[in-house]
Protein backbone atom coordinates (compact mmCIF):
# COMPACT_ATOMS: atom_id res chain seq x y z
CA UNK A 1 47.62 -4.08 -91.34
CA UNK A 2 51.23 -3.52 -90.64
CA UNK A 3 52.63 -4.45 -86.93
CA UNK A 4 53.52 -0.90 -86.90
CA UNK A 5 50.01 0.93 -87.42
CA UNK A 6 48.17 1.45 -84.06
CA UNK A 7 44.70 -0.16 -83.81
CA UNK A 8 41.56 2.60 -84.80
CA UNK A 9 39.54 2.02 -81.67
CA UNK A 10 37.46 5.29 -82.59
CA UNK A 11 34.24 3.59 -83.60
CA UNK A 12 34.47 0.50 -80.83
CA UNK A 13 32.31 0.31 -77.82
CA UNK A 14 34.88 -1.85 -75.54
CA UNK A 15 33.07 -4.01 -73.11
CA UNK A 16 34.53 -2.29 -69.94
CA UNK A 17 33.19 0.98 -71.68
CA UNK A 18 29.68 -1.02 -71.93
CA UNK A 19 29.79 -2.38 -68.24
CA UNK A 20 30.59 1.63 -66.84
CA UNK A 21 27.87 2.90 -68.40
CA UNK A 22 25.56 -0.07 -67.38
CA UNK A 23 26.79 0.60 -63.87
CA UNK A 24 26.60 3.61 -63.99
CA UNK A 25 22.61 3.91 -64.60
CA UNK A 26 21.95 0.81 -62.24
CA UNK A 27 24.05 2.85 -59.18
CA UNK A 28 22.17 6.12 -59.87
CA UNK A 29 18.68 3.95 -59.77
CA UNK A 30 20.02 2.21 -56.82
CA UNK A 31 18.89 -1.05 -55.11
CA UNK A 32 15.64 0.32 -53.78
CA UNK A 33 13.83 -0.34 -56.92
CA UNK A 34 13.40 3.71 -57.41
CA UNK A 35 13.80 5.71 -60.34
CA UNK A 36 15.61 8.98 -59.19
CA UNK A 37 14.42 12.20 -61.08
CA UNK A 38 17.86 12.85 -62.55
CA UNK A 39 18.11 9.22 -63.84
CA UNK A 40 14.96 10.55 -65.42
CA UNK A 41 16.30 13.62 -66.92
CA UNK A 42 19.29 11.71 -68.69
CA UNK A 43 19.41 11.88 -72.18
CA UNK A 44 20.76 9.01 -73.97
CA UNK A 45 25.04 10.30 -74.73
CA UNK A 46 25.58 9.80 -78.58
CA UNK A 47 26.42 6.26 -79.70
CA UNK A 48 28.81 5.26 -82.65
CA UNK A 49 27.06 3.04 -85.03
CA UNK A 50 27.13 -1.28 -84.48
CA UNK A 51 26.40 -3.58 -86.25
CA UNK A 52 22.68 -4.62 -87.28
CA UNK A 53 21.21 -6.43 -84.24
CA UNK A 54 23.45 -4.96 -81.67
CA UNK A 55 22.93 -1.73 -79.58
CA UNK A 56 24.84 -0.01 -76.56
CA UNK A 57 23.05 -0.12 -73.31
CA UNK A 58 20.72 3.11 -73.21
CA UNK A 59 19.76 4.82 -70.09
CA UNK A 60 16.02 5.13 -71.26
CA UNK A 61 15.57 1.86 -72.13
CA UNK A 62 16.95 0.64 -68.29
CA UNK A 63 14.33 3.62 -66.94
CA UNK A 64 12.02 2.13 -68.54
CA UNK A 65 12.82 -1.51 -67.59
CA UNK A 66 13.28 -0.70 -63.77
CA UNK A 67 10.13 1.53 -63.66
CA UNK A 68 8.29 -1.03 -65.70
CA UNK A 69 5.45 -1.42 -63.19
CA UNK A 70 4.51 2.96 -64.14
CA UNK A 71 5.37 2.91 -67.27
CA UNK A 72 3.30 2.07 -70.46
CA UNK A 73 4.77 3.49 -73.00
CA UNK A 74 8.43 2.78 -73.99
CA UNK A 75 10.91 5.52 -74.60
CA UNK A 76 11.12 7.31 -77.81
CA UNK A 77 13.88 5.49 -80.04
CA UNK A 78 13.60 2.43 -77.21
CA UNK A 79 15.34 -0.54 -79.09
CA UNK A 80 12.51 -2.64 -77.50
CA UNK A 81 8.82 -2.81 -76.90
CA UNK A 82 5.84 -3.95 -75.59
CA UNK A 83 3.18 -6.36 -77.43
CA UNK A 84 0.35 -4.78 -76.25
CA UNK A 85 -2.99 -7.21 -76.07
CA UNK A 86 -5.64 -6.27 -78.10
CA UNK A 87 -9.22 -5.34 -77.02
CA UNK A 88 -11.02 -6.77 -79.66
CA UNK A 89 -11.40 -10.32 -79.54
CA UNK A 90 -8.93 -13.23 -81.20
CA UNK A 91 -9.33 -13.27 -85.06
CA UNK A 92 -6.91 -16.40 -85.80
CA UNK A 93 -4.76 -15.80 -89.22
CA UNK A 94 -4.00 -19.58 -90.62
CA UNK A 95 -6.86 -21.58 -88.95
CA UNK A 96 -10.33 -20.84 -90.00
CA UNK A 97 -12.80 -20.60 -86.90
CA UNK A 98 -13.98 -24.57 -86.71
CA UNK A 99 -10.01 -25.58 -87.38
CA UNK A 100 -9.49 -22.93 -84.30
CA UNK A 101 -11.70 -24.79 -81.83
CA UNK A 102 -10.61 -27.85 -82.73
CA UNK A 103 -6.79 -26.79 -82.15
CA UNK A 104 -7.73 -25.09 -78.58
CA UNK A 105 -9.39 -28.60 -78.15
CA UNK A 106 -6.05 -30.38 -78.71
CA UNK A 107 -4.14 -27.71 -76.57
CA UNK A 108 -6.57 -28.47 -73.76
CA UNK A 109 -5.98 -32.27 -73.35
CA UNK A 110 -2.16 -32.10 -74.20
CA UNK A 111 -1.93 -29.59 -71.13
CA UNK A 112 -4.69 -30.57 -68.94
CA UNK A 113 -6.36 -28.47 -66.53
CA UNK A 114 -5.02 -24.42 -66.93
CA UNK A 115 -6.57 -21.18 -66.69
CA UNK A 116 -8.77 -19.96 -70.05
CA UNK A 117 -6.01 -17.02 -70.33
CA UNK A 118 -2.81 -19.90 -70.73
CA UNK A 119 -4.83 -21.73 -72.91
CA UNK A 120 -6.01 -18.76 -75.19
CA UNK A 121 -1.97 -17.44 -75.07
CA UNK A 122 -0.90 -20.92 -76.46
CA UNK A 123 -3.28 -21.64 -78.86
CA UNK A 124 -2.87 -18.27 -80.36
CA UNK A 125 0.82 -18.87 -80.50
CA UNK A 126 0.54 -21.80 -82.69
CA UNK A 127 -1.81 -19.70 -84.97
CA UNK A 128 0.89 -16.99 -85.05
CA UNK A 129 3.34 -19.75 -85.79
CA UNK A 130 1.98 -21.32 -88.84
CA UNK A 131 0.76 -18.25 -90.01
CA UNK A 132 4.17 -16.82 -90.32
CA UNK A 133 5.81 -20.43 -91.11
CA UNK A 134 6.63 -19.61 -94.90
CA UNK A 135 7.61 -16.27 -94.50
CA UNK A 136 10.43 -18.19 -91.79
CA UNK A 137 11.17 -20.84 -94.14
CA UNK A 138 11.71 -18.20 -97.18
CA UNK A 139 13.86 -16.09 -94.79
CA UNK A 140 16.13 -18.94 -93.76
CA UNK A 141 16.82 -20.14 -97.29
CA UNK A 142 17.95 -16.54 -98.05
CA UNK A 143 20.77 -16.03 -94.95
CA UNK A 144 24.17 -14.40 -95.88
CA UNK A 145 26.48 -17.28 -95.79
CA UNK A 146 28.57 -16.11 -92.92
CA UNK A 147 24.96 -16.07 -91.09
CA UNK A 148 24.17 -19.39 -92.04
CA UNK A 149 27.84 -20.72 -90.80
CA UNK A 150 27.21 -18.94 -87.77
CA UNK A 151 23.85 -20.18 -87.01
CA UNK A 152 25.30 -23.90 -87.90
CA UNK A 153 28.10 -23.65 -85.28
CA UNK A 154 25.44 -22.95 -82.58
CA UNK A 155 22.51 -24.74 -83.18
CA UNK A 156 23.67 -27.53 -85.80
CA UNK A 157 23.21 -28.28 -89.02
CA UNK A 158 19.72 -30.55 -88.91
CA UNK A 159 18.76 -27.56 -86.91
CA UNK A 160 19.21 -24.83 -89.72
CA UNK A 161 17.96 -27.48 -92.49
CA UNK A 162 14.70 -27.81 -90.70
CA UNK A 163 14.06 -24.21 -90.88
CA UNK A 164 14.77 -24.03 -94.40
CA UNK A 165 12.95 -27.21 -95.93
CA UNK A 166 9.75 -27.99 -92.81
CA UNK A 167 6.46 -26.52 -93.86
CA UNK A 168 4.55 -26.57 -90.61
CA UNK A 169 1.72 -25.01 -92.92
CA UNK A 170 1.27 -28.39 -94.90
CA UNK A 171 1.98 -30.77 -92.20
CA UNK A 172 -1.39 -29.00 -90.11
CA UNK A 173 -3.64 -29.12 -93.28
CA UNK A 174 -2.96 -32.53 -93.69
CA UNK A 175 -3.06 -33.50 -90.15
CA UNK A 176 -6.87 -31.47 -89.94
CA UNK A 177 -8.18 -33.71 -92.90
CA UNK A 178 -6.57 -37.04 -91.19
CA UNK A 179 -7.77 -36.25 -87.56
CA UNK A 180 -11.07 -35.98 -89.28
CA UNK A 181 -11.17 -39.68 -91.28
CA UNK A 182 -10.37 -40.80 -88.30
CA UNK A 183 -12.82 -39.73 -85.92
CA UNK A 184 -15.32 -40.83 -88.52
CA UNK A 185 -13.87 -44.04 -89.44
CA UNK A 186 -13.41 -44.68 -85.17
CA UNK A 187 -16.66 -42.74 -83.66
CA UNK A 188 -18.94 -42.23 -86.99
CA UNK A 189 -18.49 -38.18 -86.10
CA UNK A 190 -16.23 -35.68 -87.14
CA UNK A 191 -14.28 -34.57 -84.08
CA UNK A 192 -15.63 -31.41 -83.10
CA UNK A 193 -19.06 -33.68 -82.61
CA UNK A 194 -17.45 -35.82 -80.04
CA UNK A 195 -17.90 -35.85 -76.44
CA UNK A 196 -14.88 -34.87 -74.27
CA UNK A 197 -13.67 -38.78 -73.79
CA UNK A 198 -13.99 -39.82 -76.91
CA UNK A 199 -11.68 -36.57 -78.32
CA UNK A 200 -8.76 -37.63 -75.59
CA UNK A 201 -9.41 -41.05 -77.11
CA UNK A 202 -8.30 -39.86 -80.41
CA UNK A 203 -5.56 -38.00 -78.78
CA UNK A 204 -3.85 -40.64 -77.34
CA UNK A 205 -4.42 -43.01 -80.65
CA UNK A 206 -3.07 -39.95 -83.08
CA UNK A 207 0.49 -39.47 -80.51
CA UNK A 208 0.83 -42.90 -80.73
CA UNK A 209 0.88 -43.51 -84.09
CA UNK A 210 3.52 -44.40 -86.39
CA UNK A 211 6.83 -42.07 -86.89
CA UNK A 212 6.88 -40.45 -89.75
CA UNK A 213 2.85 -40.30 -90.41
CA UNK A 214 0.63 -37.75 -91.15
CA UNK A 215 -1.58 -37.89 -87.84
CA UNK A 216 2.38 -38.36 -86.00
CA UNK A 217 3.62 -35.52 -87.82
CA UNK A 218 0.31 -33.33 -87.00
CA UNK A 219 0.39 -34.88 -83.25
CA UNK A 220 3.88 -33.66 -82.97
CA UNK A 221 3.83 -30.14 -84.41
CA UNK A 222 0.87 -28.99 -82.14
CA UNK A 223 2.44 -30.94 -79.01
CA UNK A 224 5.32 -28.74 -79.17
CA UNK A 225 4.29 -25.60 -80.31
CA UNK A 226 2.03 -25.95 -77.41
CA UNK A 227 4.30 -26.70 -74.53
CA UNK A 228 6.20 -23.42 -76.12
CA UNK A 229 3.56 -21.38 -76.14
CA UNK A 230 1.99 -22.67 -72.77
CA UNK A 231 5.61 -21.95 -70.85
CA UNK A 232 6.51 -18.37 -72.60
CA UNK A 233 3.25 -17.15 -70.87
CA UNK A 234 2.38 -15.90 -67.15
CA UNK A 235 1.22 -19.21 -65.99
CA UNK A 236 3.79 -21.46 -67.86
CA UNK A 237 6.67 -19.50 -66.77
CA UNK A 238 5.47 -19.30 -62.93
CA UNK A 239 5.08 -23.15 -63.44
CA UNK A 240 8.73 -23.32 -63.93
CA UNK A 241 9.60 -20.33 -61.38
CA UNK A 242 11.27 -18.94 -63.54
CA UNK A 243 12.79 -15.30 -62.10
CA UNK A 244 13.72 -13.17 -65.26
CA UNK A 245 16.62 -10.71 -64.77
CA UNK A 246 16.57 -10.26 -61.42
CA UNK A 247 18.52 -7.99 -58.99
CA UNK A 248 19.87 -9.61 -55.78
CA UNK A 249 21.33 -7.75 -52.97
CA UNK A 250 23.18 -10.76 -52.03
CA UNK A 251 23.77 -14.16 -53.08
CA UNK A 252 20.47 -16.30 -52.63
CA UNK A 253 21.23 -18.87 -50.53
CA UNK A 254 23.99 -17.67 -48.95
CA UNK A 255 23.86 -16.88 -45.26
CA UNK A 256 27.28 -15.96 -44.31
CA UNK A 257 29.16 -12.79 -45.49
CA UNK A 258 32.54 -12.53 -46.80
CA UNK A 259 34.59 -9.78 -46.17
CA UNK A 260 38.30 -8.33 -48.20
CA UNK A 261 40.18 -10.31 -45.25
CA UNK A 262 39.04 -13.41 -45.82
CA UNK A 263 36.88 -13.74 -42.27
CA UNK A 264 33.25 -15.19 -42.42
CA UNK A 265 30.74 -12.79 -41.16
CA UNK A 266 27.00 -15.15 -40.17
């Protein structure tokens, strides 16, 4: 592009045009946590097209985020949405049933004493995890290039390999069959037949193993899959206190007030 040619901003969505209408919908729903009945009535204003993976801020979708607690149901065209629990009960997709209540085993010593509903949430996330493991792997080793580059300068290049050549898949079959031998080798019974000390026994003997072997391998894999699955839920992330995107009136903390002069208001 020649010096001369003005910049075609027709199709951009500047930031300052992003945080005015942003503020705009959070001053109409004001501070009250209230939803006025014209904030209701506004219909998304017609958007130029982004790029894949990035969307203007919508006024339904912030309706529907600061009126969470009425409504169940996203928006119509929402860019987000709810994963609704199911009624029916857990039907895991990699583990078969017996592998299932041995893994929930392992969750529950690794985490100790939690509620049934933590423990389900995390053990279920590790079945949704292996389950989709090759379909992850397979996508990874297919990125567009500038992807890839992209995803290297932020999370590294051991990072990026890992997705592309781990099979969590393998390393969990293995580690089933080798938590197994042991328990018979060490208590004569597979470990599903053991009593609740002996199975922390083996716990503690399999994460202290050697690097690099199977039962270390296994050990590891569940261990962390668990402590992400235990703090993405309810209980985990009260554990940590963690507060979301909250709205603060005022600084939290802060007990004096500034004003434009410079003065300090207590």
């Amino acid at each position: 592009m020649k010096d001369s040619e003005p910049l075609d901003l027709t199709n951009e969505v500047t930031r300052r045009q992003w945080l005015l209408r942003l503020g705009e919908v959070v001053a109409l729903a004001g501070v009250s946590g209230l939803v006025p009945e014209a904030l209701l009535l506004h219909a998304q204003s017609d958007q130029q097209a982004l790029p894949p993976g990035l969307y203007s801020p919508s006024a339904d979708d912030l309706v529907h985020a600061l009126s969470a607690h009425k409504l169940l149901v996203p928006p119509a065209g929402s860019e987000t949405d709810y994963a609704l629990p199911s009624s029916s009960p857990f039907q895991p997709q990699f583990f078969t049933e017996q592998e299932f209540r041995i893994v929930t085993r392992l969750v529950e010593i690794i985490l100790g004493n939690v509620n049934s509903d933590a423990l389900a949430q995390a053990t279920q996330w590790i079945d949704l995890c292996l389950y989709t493991s090759d379909g992850v792997r397979t996508a990874a080793q297919h990125l567009d290039p500038q992807h890839r580059a992209l995803a290297v300068a932020y999370f590294g290049e051991d990072s990026v390999r890992d997705l592309e050549t781990a099979d969590p898949a393998a390393i969990a079959r293995k580690g089933f069959a080798a938590l197994q031998n042991l328990a018979i080798e060490k208590y004569q019974s597979e470990f599903q037949g053991l009593g609740a000390a002996e199975q922390a026994d083996l716990v503690r003997v399999i994460s202290s193993s050697e690097t690099g072997s199977t039962l270390k391998k296994f050990f590891t894999l569940v261990r962390d899959e668990t402590i992400r699955g235990y703090y993405t839920s309810p209980a985990g992330l009260k554990e940590l206190d963690y507060k979301g995107n909250s709205y603060y009136a005022a600084c939290p903390g802060c007990d004096s007030i500034h004003d434009p002069a410079g003065s300090v208001t207590p």
